[in-house]
N, C-alpha and C. Protein backbone atom coordinates (compact mmCIF):
# COMPACT_ATOMS: atom_id res chain seq x y z
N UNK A 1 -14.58 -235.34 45.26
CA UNK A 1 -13.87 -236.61 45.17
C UNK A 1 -14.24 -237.32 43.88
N UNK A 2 -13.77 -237.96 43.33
CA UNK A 2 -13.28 -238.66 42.19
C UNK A 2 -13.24 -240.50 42.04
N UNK A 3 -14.13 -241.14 41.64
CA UNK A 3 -14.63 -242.71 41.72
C UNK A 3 -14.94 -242.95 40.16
N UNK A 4 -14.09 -244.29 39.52
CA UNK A 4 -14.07 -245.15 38.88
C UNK A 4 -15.98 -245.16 38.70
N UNK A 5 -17.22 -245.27 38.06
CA UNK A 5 -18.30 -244.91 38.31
C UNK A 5 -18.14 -247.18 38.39
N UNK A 6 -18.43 -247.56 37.85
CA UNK A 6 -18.70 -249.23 37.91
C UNK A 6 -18.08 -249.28 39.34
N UNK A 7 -17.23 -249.34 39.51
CA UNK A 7 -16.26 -249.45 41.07
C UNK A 7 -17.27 -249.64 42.04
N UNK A 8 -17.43 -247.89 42.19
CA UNK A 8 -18.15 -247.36 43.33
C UNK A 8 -19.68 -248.06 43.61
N UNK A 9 -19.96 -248.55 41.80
CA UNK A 9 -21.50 -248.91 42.07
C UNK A 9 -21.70 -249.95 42.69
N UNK A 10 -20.19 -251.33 42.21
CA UNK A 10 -19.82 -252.61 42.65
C UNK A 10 -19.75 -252.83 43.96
N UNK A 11 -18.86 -251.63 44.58
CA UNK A 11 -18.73 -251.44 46.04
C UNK A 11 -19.98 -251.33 46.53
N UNK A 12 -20.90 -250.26 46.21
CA UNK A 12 -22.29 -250.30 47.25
C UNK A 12 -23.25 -251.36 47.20
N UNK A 13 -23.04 -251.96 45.91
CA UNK A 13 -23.77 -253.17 45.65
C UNK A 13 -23.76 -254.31 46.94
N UNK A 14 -21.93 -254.41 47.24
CA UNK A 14 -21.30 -255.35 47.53
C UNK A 14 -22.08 -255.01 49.20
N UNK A 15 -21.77 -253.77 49.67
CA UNK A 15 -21.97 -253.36 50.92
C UNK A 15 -23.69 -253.64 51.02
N UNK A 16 -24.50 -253.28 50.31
CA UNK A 16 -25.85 -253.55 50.68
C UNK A 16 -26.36 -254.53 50.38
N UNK A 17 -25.49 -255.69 49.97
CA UNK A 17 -25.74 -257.18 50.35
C UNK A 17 -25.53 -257.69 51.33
N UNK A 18 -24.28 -256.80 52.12
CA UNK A 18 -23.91 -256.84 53.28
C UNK A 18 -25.03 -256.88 54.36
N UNK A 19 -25.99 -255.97 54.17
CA UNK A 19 -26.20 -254.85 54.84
C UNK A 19 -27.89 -255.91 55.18
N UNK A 20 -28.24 -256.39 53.76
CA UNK A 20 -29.54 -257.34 53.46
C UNK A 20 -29.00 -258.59 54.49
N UNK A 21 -28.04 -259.32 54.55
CA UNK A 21 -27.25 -260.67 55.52
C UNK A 21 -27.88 -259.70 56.79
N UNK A 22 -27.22 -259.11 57.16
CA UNK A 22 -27.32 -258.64 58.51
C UNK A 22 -28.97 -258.88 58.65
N UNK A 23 -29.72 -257.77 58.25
CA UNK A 23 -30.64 -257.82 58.09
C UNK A 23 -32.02 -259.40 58.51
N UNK A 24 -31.30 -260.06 57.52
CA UNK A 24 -32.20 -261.32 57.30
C UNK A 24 -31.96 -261.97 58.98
N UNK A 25 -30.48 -262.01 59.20
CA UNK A 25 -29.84 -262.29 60.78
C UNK A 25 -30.95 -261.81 62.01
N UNK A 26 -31.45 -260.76 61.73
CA UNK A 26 -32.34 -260.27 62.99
C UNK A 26 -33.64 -261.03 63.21
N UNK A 27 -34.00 -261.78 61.66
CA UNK A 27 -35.67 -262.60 61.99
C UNK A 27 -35.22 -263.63 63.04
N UNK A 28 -33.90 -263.76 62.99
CA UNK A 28 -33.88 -264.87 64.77
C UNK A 28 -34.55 -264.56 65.57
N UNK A 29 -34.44 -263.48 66.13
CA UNK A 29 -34.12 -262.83 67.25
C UNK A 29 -35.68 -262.94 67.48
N UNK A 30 -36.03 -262.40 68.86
CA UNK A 30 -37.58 -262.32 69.39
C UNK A 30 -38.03 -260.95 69.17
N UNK A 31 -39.25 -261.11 69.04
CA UNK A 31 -39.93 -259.71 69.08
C UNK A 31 -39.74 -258.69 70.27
N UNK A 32 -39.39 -259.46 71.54
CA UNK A 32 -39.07 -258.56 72.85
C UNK A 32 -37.67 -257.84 72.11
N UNK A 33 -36.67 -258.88 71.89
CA UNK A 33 -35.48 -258.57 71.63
C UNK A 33 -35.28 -257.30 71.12
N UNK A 34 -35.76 -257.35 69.56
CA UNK A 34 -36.07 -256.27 68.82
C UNK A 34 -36.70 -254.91 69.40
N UNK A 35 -37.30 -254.97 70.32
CA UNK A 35 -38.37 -254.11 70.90
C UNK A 35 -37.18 -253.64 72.23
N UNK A 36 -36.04 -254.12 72.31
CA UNK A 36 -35.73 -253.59 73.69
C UNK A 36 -34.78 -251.79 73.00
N UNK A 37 -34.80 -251.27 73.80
CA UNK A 37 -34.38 -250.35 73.80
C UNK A 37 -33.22 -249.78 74.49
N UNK A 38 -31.81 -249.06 74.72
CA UNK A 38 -31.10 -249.37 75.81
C UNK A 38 -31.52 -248.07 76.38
N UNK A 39 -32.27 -247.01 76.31
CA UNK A 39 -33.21 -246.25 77.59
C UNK A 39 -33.94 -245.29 76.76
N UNK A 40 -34.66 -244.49 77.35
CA UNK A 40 -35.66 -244.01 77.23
C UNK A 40 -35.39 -242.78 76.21
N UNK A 41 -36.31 -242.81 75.31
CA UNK A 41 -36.46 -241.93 74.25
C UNK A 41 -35.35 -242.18 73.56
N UNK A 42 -34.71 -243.34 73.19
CA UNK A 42 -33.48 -243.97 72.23
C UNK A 42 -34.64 -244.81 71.04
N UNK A 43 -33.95 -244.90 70.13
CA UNK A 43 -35.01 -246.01 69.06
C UNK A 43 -34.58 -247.61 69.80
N UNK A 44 -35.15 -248.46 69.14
CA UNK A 44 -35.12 -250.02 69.49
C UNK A 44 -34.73 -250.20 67.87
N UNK A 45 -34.21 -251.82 68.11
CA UNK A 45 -34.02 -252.44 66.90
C UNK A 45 -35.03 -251.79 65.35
N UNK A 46 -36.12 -252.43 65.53
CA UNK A 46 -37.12 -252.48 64.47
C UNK A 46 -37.66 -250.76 64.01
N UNK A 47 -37.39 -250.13 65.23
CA UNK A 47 -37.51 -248.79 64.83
C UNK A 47 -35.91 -248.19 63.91
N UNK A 48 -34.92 -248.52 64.17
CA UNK A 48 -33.92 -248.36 63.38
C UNK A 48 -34.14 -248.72 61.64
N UNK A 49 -34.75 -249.89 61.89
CA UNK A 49 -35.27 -250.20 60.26
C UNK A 49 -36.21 -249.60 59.86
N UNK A 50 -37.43 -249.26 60.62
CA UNK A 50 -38.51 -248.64 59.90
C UNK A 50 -38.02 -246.89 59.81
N UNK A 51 -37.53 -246.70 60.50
CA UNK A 51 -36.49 -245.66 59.98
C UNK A 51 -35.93 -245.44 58.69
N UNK A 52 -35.26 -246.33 58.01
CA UNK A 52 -34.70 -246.86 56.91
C UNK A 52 -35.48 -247.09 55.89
N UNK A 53 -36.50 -247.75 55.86
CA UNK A 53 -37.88 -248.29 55.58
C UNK A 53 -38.32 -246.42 54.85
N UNK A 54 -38.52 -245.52 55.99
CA UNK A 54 -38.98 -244.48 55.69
C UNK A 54 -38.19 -243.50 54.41
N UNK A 55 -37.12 -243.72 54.67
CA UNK A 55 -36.49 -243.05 53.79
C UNK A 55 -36.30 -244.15 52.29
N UNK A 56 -36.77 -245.17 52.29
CA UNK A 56 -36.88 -245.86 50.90
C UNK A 56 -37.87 -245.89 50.53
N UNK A 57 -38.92 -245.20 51.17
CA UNK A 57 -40.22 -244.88 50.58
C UNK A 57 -40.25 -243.86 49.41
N UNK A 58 -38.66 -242.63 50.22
CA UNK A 58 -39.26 -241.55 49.65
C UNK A 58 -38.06 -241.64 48.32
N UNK A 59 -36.75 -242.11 48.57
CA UNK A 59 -35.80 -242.39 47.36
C UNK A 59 -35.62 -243.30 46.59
N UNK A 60 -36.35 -244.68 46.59
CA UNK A 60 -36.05 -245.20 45.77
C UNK A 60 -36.91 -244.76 44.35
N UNK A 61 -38.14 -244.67 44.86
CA UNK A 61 -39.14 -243.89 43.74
C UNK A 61 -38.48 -242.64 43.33
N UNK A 62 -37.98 -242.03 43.71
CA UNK A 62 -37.15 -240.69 43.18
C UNK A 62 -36.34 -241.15 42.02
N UNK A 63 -35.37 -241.80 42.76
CA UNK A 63 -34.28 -242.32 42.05
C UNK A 63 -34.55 -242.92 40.59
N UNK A 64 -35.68 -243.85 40.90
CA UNK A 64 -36.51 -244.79 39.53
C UNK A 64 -37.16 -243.40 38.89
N UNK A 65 -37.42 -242.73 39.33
CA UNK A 65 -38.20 -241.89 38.47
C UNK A 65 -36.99 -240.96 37.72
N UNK A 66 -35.90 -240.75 38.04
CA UNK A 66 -35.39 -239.63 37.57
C UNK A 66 -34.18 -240.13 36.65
N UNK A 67 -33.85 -241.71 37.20
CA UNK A 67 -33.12 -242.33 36.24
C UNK A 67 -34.02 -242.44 34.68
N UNK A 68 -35.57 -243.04 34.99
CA UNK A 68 -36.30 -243.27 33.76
C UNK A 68 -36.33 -242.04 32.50
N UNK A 69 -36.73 -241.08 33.51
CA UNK A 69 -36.08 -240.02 32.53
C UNK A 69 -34.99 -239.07 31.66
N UNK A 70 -34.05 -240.02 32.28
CA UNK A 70 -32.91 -239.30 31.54
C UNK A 70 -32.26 -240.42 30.53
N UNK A 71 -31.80 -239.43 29.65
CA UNK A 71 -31.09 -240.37 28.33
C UNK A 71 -29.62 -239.99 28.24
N UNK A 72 -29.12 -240.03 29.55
CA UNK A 72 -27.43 -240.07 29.62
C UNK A 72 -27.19 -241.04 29.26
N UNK A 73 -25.84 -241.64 29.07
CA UNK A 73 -25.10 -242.92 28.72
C UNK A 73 -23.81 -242.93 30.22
N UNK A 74 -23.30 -244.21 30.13
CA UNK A 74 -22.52 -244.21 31.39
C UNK A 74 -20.88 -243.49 30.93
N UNK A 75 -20.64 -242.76 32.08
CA UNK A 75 -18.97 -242.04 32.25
C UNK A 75 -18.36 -242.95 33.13
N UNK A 76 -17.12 -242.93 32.18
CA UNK A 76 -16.12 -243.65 33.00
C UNK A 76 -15.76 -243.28 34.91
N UNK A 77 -15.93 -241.82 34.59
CA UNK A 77 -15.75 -241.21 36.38
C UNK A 77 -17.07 -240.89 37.11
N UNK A 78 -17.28 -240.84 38.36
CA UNK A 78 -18.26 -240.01 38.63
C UNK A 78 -17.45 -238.74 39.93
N UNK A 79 -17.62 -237.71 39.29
CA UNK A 79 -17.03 -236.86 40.32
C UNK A 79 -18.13 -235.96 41.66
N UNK A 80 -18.12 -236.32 42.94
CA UNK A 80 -18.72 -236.13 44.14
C UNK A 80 -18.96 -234.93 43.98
N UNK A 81 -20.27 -234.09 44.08
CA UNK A 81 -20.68 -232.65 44.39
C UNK A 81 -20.44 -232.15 45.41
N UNK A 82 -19.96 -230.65 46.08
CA UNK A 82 -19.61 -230.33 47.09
C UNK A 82 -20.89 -230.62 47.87
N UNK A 83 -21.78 -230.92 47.91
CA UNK A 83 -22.75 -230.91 48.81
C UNK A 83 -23.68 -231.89 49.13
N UNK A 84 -23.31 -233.10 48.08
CA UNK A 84 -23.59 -234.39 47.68
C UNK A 84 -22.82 -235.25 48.65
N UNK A 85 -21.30 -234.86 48.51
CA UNK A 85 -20.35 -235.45 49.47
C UNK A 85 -20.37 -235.39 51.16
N UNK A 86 -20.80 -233.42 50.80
CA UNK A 86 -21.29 -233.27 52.67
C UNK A 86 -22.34 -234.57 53.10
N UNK A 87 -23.25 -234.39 52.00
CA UNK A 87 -24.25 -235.49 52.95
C UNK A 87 -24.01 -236.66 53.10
N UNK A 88 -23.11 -237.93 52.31
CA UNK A 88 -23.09 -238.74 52.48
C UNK A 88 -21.65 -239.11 53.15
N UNK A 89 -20.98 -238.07 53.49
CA UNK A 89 -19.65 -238.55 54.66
C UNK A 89 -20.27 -237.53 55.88
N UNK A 90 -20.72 -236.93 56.30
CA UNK A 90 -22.07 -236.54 57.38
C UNK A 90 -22.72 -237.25 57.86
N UNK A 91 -23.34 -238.20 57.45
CA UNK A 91 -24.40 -239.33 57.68
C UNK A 91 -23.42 -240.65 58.53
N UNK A 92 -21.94 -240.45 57.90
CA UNK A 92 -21.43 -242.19 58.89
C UNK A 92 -21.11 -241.77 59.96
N UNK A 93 -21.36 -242.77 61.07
CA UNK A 93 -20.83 -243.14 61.78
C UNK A 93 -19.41 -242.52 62.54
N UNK A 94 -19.06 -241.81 63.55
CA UNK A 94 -18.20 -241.57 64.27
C UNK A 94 -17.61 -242.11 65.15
N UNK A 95 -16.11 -242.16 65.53
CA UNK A 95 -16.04 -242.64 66.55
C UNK A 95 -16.59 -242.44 67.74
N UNK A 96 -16.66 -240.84 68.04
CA UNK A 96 -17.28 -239.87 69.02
C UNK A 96 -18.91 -239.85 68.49
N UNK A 97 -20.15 -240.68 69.26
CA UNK A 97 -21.44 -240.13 68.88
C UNK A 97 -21.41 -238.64 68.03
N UNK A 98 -22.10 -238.49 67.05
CA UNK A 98 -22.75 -237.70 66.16
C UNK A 98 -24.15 -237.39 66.29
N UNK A 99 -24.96 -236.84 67.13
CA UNK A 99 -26.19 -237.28 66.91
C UNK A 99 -26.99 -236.16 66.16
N UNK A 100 -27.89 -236.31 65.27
CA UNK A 100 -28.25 -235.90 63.95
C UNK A 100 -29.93 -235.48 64.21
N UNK A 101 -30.40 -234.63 63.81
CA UNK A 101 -31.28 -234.55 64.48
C UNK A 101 -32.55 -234.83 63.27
N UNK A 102 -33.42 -235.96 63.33
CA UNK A 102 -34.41 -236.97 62.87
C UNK A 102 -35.49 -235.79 62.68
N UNK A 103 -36.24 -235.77 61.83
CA UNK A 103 -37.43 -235.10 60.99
C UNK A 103 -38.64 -235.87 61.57
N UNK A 104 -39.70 -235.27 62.01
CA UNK A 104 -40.57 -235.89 62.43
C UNK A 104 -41.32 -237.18 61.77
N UNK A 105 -41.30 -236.60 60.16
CA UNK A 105 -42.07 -237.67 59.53
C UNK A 105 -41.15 -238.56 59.21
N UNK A 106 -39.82 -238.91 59.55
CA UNK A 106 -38.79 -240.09 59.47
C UNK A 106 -38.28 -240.78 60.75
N UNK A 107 -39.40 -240.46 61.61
CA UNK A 107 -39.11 -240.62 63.23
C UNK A 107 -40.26 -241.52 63.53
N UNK A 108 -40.04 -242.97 63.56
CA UNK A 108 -40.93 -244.01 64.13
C UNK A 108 -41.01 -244.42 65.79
N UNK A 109 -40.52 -243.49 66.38
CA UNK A 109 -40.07 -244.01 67.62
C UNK A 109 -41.74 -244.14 68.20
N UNK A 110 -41.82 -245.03 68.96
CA UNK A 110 -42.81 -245.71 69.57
C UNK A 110 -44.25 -246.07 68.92
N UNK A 111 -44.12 -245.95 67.33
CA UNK A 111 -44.71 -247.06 66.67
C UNK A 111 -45.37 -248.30 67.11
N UNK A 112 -46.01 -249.00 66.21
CA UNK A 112 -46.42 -250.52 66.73
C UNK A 112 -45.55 -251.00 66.06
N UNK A 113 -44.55 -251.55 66.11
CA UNK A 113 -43.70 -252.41 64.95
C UNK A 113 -43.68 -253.89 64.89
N UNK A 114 -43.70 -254.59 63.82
CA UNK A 114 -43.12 -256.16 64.38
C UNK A 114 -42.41 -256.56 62.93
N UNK A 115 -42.04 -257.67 62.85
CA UNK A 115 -41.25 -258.23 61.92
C UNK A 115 -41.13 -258.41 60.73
N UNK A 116 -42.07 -257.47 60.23
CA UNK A 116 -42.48 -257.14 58.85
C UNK A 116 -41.88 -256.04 58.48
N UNK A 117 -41.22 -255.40 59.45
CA UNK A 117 -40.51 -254.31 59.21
C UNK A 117 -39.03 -254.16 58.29
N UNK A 118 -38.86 -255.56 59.07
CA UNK A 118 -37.85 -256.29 58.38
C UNK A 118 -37.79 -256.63 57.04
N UNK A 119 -38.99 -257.55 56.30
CA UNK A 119 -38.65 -258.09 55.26
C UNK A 119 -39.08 -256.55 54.63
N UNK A 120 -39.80 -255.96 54.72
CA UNK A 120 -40.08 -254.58 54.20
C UNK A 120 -38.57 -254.23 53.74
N UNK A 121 -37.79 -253.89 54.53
CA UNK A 121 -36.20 -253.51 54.51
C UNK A 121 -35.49 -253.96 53.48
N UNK A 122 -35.87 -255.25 53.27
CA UNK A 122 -34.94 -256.63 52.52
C UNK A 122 -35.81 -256.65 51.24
N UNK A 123 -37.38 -256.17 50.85
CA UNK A 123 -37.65 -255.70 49.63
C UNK A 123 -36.95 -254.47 49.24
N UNK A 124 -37.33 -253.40 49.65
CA UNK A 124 -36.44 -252.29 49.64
C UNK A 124 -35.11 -252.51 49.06
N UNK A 125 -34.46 -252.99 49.72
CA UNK A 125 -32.92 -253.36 49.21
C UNK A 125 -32.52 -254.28 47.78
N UNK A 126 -33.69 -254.99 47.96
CA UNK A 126 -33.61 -255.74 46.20
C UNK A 126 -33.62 -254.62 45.07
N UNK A 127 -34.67 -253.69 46.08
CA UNK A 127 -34.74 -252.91 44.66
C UNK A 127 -33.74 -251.69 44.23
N UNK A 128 -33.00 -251.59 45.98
CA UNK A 128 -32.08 -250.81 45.30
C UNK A 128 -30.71 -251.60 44.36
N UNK A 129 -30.64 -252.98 44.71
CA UNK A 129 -29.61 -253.25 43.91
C UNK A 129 -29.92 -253.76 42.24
N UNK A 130 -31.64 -253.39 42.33
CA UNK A 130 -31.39 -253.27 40.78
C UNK A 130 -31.12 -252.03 40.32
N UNK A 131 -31.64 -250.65 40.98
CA UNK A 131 -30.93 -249.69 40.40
C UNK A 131 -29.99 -249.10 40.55
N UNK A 132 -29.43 -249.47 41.44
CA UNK A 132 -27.74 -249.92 41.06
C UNK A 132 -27.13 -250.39 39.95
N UNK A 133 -27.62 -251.43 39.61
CA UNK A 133 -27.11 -252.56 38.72
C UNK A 133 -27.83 -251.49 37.05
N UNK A 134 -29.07 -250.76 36.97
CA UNK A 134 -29.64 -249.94 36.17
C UNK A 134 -28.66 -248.96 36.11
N UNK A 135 -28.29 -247.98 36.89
CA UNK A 135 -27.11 -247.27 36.89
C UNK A 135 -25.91 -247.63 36.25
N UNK A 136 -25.69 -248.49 36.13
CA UNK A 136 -24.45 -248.77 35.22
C UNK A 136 -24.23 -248.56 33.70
N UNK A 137 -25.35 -247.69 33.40
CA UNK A 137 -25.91 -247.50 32.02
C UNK A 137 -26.34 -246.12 31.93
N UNK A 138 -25.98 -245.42 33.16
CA UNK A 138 -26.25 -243.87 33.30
C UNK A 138 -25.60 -243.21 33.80
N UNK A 139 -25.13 -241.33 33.67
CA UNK A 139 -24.39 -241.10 33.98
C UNK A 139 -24.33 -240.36 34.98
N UNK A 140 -23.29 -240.83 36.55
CA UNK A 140 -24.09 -240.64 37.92
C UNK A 140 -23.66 -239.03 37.81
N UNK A 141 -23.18 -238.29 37.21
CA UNK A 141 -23.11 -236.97 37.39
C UNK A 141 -23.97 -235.99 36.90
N UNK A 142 -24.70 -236.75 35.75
CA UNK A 142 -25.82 -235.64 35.25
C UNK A 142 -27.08 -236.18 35.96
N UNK A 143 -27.40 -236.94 36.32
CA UNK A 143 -28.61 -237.52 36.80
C UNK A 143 -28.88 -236.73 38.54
N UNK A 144 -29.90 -236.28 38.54
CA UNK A 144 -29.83 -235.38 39.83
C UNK A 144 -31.35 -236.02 40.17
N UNK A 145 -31.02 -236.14 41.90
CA UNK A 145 -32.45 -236.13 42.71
C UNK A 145 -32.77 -235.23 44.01
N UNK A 146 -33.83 -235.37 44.03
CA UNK A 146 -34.30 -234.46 45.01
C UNK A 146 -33.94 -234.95 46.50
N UNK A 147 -33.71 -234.32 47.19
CA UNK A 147 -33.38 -235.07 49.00
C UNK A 147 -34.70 -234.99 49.37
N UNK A 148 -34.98 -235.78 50.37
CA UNK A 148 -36.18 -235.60 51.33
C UNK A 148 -36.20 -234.67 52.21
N UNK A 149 -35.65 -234.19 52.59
CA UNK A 149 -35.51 -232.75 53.37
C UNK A 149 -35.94 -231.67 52.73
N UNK A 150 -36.00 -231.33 51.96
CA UNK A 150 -35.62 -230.16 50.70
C UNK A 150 -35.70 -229.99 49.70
N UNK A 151 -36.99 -229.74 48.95
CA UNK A 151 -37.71 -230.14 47.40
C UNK A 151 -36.72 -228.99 46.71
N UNK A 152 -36.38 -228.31 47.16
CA UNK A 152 -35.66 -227.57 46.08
C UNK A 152 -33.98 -227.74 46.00
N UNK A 153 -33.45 -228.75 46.67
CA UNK A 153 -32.08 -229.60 46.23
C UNK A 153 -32.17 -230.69 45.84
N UNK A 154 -30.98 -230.36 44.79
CA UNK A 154 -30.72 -231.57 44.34
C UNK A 154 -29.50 -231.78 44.72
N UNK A 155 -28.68 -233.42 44.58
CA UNK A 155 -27.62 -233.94 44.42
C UNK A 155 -27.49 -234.43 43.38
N UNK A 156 -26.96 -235.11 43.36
CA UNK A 156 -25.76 -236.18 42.15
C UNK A 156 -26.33 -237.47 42.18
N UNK A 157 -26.57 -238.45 41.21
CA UNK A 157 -26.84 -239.55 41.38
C UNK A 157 -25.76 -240.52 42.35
N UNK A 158 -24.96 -240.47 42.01
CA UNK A 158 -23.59 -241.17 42.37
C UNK A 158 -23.66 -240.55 43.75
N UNK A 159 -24.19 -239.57 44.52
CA UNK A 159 -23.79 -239.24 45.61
C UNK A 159 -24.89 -239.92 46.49
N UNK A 160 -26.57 -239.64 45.46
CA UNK A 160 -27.37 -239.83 46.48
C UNK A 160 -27.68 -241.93 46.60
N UNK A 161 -26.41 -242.42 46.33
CA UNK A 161 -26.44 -243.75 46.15
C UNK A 161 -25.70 -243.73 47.70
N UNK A 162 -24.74 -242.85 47.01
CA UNK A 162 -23.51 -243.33 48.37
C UNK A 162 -24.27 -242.69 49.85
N UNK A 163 -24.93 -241.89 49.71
CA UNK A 163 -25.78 -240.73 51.03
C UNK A 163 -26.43 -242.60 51.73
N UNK A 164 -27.56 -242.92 50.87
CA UNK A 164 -28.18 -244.14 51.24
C UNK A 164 -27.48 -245.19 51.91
N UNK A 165 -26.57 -245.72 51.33
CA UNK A 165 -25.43 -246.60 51.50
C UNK A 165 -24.90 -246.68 53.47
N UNK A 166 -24.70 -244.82 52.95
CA UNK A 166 -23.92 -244.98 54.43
C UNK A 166 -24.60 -244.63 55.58
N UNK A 167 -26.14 -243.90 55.09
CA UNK A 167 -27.03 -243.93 56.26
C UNK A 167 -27.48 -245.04 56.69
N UNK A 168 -27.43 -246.22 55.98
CA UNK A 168 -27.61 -247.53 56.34
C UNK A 168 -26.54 -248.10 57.49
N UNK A 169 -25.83 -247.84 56.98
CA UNK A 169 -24.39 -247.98 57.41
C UNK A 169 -24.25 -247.35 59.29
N UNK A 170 -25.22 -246.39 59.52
CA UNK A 170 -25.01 -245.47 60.33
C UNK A 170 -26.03 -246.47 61.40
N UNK A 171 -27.37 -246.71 60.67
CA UNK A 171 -28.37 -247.18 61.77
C UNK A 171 -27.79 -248.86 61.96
N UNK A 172 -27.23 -249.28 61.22
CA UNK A 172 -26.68 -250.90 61.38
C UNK A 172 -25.76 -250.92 62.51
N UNK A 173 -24.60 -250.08 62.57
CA UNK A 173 -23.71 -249.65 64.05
C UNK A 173 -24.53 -249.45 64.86
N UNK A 174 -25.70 -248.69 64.54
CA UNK A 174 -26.87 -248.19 66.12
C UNK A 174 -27.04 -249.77 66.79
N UNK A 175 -27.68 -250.29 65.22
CA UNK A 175 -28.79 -251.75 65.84
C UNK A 175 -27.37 -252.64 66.44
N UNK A 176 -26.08 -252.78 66.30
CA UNK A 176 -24.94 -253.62 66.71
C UNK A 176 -25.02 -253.31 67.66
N UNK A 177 -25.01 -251.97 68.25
CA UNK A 177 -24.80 -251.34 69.90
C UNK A 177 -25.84 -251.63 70.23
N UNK A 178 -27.52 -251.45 70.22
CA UNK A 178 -27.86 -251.58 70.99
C UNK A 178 -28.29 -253.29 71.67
N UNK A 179 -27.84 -254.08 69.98
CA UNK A 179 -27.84 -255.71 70.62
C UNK A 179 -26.62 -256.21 71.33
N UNK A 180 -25.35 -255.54 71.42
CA UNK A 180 -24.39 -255.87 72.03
C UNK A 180 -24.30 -255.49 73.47
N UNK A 181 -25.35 -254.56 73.15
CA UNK A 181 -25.36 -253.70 74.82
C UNK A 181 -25.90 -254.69 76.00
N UNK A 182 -27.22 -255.38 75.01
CA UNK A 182 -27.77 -256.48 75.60
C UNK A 182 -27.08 -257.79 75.72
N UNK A 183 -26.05 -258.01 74.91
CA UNK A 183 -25.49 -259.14 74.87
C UNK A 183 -26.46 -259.93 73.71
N UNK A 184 -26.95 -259.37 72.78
CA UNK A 184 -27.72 -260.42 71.74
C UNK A 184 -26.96 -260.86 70.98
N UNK A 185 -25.94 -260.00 70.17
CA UNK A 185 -25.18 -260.35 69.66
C UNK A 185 -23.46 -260.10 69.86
N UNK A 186 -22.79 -260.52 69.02
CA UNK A 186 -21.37 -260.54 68.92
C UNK A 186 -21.34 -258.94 68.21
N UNK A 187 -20.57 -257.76 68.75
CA UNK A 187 -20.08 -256.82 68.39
C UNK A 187 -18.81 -257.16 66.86
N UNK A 188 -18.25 -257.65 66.96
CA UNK A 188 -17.45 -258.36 65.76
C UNK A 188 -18.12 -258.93 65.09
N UNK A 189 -19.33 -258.57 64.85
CA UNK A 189 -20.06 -259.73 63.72
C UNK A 189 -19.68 -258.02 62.64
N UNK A 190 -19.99 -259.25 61.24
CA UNK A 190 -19.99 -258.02 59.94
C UNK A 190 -20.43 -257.00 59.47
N UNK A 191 -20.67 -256.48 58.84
CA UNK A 191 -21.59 -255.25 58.26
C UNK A 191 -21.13 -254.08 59.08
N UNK A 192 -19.54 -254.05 59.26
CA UNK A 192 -19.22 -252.38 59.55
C UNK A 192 -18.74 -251.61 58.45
N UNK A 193 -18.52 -250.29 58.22
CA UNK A 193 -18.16 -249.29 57.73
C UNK A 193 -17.01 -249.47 56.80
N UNK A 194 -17.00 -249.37 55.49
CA UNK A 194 -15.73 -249.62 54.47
C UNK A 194 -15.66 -248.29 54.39
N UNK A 195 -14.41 -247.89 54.45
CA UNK A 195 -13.85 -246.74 54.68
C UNK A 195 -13.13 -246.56 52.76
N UNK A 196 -13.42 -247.10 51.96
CA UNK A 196 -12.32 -246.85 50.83
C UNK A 196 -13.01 -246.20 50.01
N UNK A 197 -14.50 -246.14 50.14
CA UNK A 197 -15.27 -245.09 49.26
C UNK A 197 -15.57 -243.70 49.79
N UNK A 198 -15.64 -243.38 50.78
CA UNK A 198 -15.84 -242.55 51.49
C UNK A 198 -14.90 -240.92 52.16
């Protein structure tokens, strides 16, 4: 697939500001709240983020590291890798459950967690929208990073933005269901799935 490269970056920018609102929305809530679960051996709220949390441990430092080293300049296009694309339209959200099967060391389930998990999340996210905003000065097709799964693949810069994006995207629908399930929140509240990059 084929993206305008500024566009696409504008768009994820736009979405993981989205994504930070939501986010900030949950320090309401109580620590039980967060902690409820809708049954057994499912994640809870705060484990959905430290989830998230886990995997910005291991890419944003990637990302910073592999942008620093390269001396591309920015392309007008960025064109999706066949396998770049698998992962980041793989990762959203279905109508029909998808369920994906979690890596031990990206699996917080029954953790001690509390609300620090959160702003953890909402640092994280600052920093991806500066390299985002850094990206706009590089070119997302030559710039390659490593996945956390798999030291010996790489993707696409431009892909492993959008992979992030929409795995976010994936546990934010989780955390909606499982607060709507409870009645915490409004199911129609924001931060669902933009379908125009994807």
């Amino acid at each position: 697939m084929k993206y305008k490269s500024l566009a696409l970056l504008d768009q994820l920018s736009t979405q993981t500001k989205e994504h930070m609102t939501f986010v900030e929305s949950l320090k309401t809530l109580s620590l039980d709240d967060l902690n409820k679960r809708p049954h057994k051996g499912s994640w809870n709220t705060l484990e959905c983020i430290a989830h998230l949390n886990l995997y910005g441990n291991f890419y944003l430092p990637e990302i910073s590291r592999r942008m620093a080293a390269s001396q591309s300049n920015a392309v007008g296009y960025f064109n999706s890798g066949l396998l770049g694309n698998y992962f980041a339209k793989s990762i959203l959200p279905k109508d029909r459950p998808n369920k994906m099967k979690t890596f031990q060391e990206m699996d917080p389930i029954h953790k001690k967690l509390d609300k620090n998990v959160l702003a953890v999340f909402l640092e994280q996210q600052e920093k991806f929208l500066q390299l985002l905003e850094q990206a706009k000065s590089k070119d997302l097709n030559k710039i390659r990073t490593n996945i956390s799964i798999n030291k010996w693949i790489k993707i696409r810069l431009g892909d492993t933005f959008r992979f992030l994006v929409n795995h976010n995207i994936r546990h934010i629908v989780q955390i909606k269901n499982i607060l709507s399930s409870g009645s915490l929140i409004d199911q129609t509240s924001p931060v669902l799935p933009a379908a125009n990059h994807q």
